[in-house]
Protein backbone atom coordinates (compact mmCIF):
# COMPACT_ATOMS: atom_id res chain seq x y z
CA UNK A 1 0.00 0.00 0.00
CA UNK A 2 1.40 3.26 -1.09
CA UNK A 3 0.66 6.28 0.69
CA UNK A 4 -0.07 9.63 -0.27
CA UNK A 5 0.31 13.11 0.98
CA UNK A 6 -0.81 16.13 -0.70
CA UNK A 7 -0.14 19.33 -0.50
CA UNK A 8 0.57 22.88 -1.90
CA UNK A 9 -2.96 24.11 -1.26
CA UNK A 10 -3.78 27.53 -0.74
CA UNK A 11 -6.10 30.81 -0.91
CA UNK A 12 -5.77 32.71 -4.53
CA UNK A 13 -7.27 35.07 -6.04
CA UNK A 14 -9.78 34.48 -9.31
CA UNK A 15 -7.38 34.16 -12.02
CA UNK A 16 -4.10 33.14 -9.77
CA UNK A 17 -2.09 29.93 -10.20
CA UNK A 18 -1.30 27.57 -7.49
CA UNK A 19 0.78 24.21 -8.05
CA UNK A 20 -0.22 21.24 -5.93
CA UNK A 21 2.39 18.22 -5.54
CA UNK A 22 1.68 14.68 -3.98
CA UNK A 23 4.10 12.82 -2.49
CA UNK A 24 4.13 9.18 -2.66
CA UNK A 25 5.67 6.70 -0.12
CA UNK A 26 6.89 4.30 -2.42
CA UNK A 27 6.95 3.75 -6.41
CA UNK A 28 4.48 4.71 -8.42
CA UNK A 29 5.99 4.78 -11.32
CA UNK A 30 3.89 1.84 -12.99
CA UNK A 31 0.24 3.14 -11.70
CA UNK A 32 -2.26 5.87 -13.86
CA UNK A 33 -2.07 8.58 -10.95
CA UNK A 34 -5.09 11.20 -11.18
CA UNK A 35 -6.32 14.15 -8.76
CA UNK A 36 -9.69 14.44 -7.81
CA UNK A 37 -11.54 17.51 -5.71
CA UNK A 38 -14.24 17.06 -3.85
CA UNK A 39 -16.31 20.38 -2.82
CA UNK A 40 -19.27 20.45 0.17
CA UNK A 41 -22.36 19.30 -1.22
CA UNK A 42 -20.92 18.02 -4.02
CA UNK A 43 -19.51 14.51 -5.09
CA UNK A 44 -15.69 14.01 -6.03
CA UNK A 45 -15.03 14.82 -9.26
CA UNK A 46 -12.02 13.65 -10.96
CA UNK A 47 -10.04 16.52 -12.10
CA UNK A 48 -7.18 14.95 -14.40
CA UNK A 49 -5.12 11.53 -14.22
CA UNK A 50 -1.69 10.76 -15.83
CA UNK A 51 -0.99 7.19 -17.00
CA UNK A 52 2.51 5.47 -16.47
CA UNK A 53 3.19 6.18 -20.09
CA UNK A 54 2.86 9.84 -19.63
CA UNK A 55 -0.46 10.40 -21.53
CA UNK A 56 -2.92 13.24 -19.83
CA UNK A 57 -7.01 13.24 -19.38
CA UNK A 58 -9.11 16.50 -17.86
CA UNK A 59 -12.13 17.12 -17.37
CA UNK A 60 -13.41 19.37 -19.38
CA UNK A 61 -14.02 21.89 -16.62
CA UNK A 62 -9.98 22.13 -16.27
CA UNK A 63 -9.07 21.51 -19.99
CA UNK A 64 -6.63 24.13 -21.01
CA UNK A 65 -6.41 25.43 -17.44
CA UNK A 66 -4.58 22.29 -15.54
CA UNK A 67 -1.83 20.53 -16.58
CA UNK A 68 -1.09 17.11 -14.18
CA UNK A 69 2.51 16.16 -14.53
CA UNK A 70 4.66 13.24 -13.05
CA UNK A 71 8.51 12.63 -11.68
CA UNK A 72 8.86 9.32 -10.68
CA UNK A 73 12.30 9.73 -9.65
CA UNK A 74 10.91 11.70 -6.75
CA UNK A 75 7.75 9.73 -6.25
CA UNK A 76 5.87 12.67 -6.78
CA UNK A 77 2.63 14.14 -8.96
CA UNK A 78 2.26 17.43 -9.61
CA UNK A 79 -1.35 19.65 -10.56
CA UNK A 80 -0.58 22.95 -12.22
CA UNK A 81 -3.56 25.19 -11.72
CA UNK A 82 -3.43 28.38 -13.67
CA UNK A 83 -6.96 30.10 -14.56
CA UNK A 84 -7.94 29.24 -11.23
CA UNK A 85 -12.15 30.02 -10.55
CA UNK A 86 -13.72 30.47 -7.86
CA UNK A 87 -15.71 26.88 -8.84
CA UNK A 88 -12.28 25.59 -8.69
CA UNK A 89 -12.85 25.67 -4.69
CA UNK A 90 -12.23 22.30 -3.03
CA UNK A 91 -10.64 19.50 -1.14
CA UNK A 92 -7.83 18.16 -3.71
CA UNK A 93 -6.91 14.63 -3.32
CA UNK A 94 -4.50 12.37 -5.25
CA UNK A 95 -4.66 8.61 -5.90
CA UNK A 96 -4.28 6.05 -7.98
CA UNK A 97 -6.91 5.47 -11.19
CA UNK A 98 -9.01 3.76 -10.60
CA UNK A 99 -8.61 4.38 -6.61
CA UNK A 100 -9.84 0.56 -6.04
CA UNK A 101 -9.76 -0.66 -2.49
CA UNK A 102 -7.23 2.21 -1.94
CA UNK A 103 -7.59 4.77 1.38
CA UNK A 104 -8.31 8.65 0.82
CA UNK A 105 -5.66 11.07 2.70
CA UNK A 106 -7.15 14.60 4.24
CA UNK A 107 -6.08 15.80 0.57
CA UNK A 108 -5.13 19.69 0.13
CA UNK A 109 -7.97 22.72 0.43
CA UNK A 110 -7.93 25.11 -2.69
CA UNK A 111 -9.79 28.13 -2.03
CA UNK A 112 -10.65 31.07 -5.48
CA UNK A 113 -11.69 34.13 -4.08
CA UNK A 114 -11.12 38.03 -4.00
């Protein structure tokens, strides 16, 4: 079981960038890795997943805003979020794709306001 830790999290303004990083534990370097957020009210979406190949997915509320990136020498994923909204408010949590029988972390809070 690999654990994860995110952070980078943050309050920005509408329009700010913010770069969130995950660290893994162990290897990951052979798993599809995605981010999801999760606002109140709402169910977790999932915001953009990278496979082991290096191939990218959004959703296409992030397209051409987020970019999700990998290093596996450092066991890490990154989320660039530039564009940010204040809809981009949430909980951001990284795991594996599909997340399986695999435990959620407190994840990182991303707040868009002026």
């Amino acid at each position: 079981q690999v654990q994860l830790v995110e952070s980078g999290g943050g309050l920005v303004q509408p329009g700010g960038s913010l770069r969130l990083s995950c660290a893994a534990s162990g290897s990951i370097s052979i798993y599809t890795m995605a981010w999801y957020r999760q606002a109140p009210g709402k169910q977790r979406e999932l915001v953009a997943r990278i496979m082991s190949g290096g191939s990218t997915i959004y959703a296409d509320s992030v397209k051409g805003r987020f970019t999700i990136s990998r290093d596996n020498t450092k066991n890490t994923v990154y989320l660039q979020m530039n564009s940010l909204k204040p809809e981009d408010t949430a909980v951001y949590l990284c795991n594996r794709f599909p997340s399986g029988l695999g435990s959620w972390g407190q994840g990182t809070q991303v707040t868009v306001s002026s």
